[in-house]
N, C-alpha and C. Protein backbone atom coordinates (compact mmCIF):
# COMPACT_ATOMS: atom_id res chain seq x y z
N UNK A 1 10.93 -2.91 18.05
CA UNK A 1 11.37 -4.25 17.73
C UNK A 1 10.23 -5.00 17.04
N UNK A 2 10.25 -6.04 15.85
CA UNK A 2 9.42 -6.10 15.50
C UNK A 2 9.28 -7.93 16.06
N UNK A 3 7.98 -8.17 15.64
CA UNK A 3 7.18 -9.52 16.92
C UNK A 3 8.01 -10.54 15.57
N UNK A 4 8.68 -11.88 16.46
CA UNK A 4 9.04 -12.98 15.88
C UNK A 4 7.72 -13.98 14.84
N UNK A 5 7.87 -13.86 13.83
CA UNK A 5 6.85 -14.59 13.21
C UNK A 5 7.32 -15.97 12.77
N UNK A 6 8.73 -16.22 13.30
CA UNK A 6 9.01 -17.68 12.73
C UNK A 6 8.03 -18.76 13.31
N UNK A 7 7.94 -18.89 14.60
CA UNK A 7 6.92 -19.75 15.55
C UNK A 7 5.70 -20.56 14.38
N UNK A 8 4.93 -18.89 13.69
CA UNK A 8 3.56 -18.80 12.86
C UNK A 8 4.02 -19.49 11.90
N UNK A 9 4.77 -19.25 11.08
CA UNK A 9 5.47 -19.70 9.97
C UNK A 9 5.92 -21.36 10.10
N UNK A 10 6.51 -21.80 10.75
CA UNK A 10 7.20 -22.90 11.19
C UNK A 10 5.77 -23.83 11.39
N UNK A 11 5.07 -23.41 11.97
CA UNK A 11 3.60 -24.28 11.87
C UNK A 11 2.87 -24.10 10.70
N UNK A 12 2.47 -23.36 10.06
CA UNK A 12 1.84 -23.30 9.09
C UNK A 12 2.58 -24.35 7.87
N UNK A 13 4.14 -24.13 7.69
CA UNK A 13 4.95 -25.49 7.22
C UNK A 13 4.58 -26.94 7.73
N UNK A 14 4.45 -26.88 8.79
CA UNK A 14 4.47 -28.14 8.99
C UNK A 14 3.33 -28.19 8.52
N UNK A 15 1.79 -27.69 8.84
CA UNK A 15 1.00 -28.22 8.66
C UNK A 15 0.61 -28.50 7.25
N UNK A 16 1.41 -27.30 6.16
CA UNK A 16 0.81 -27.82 4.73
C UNK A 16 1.68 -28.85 4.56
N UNK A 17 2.92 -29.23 5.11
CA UNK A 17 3.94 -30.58 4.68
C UNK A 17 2.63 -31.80 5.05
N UNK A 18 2.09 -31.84 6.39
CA UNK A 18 1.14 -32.81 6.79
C UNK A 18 0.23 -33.26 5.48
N UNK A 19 -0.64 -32.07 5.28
CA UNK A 19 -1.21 -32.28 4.37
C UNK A 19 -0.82 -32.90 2.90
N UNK A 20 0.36 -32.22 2.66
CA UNK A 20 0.78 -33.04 1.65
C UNK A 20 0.97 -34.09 1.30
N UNK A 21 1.48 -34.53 2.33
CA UNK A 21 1.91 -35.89 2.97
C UNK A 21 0.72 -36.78 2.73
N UNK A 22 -0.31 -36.69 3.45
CA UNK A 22 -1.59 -37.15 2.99
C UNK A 22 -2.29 -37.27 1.67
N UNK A 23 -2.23 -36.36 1.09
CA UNK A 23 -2.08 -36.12 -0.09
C UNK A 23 -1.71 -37.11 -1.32
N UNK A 24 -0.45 -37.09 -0.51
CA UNK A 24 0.72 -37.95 -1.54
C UNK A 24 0.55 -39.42 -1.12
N UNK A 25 -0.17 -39.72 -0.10
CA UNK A 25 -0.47 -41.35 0.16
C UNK A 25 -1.19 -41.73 -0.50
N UNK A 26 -2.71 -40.83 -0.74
CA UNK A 26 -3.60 -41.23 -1.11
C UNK A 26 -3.78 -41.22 -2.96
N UNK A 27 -2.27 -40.48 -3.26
CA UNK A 27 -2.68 -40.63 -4.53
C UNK A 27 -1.45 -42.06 -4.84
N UNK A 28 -0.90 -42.33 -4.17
CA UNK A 28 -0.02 -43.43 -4.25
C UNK A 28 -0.75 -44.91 -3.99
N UNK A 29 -1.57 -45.00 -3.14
CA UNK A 29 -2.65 -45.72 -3.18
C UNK A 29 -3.34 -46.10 -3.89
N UNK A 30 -3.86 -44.96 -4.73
CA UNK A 30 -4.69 -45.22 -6.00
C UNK A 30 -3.99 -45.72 -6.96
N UNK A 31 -2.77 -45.10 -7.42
CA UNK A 31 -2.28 -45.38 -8.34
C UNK A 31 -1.88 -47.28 -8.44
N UNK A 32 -1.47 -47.68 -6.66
CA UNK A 32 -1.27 -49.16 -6.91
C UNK A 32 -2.77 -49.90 -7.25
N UNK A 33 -3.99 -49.24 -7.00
CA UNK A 33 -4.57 -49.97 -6.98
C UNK A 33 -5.21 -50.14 -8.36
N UNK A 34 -4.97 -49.46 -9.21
CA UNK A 34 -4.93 -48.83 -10.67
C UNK A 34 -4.13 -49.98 -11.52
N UNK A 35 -2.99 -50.12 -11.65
CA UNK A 35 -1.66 -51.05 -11.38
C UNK A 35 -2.37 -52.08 -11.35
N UNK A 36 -2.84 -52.96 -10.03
CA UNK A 36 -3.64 -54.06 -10.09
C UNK A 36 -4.65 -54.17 -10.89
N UNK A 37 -5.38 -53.12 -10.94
CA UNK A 37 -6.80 -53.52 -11.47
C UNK A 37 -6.53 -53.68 -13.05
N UNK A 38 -5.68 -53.41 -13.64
CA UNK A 38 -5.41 -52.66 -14.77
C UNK A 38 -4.42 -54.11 -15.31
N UNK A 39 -3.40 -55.13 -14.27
CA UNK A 39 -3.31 -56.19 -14.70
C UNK A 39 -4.20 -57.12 -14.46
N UNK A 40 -4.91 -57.21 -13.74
CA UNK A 40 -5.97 -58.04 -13.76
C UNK A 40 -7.08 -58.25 -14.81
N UNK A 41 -6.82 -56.86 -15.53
CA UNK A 41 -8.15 -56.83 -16.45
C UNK A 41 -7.64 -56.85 -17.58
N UNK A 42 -6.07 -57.43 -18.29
CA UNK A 42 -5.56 -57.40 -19.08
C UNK A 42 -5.52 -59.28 -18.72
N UNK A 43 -5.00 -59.79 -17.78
CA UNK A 43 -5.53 -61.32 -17.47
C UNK A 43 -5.87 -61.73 -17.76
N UNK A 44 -7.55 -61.37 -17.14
CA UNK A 44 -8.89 -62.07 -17.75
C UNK A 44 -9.29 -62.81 -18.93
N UNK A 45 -8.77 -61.82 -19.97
CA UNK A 45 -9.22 -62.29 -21.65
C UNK A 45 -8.01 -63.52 -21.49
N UNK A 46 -7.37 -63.33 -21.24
CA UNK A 46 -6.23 -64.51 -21.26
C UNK A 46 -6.71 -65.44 -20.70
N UNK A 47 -7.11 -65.63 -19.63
CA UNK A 47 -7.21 -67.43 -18.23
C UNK A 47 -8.57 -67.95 -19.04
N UNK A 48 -9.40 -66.51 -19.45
CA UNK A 48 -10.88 -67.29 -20.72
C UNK A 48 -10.76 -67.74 -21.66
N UNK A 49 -10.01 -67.59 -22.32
CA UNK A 49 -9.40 -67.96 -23.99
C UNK A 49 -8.87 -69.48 -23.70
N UNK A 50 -8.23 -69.82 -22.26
CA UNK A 50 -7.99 -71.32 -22.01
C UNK A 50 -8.51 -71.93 -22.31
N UNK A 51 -9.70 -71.47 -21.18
CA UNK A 51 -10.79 -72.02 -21.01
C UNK A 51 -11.44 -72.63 -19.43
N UNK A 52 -9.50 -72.87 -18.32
CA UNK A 52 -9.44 -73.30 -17.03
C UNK A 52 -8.60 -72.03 -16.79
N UNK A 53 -8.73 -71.51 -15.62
CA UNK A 53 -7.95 -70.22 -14.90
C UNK A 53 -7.00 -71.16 -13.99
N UNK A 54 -5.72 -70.96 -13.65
CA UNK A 54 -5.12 -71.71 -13.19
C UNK A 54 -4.38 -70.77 -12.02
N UNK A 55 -5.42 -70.58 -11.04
CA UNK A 55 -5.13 -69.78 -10.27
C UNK A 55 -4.27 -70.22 -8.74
C-alpha cells in the first residue's frame, strides 16, 4: 500500500498560498504608495506656480 502524501502536499499549499499572500500585500502596498507619491509630485509644480498652496 503506498503512504498517503496528501497531508505533505496540503501543507506545503498552504504554505506557498501564505507566502503569496504576503507577497501580494506587499506589492499592493507599494504600488498605493507609488499612486500617492506620484500625485503628489505631479501637484507640487502646480500649488508653486500659484504661488499660495491651498491646502
Amino acid at each position: 500500500m503506498k503512504p498517503n502524501k496528501t497531508p505533505r502536499k496540503h501543507a506545503a499549499f498552504a504554505s506557498s498560498r501564505r507566502q503569496k499572500r504576503k507577497w501580494m500585500t506587499a506589492v499592493a502596498c507599494m504600488a498605493v504608495l507609488v499612486a500617492f507619491g506620484t500625485i503628489w509630485a505631479l501637484m507640487m509644480p502646480a500649488a508653486t506656480l500659484e504661488g499660495e498652496a491651498h491646502w
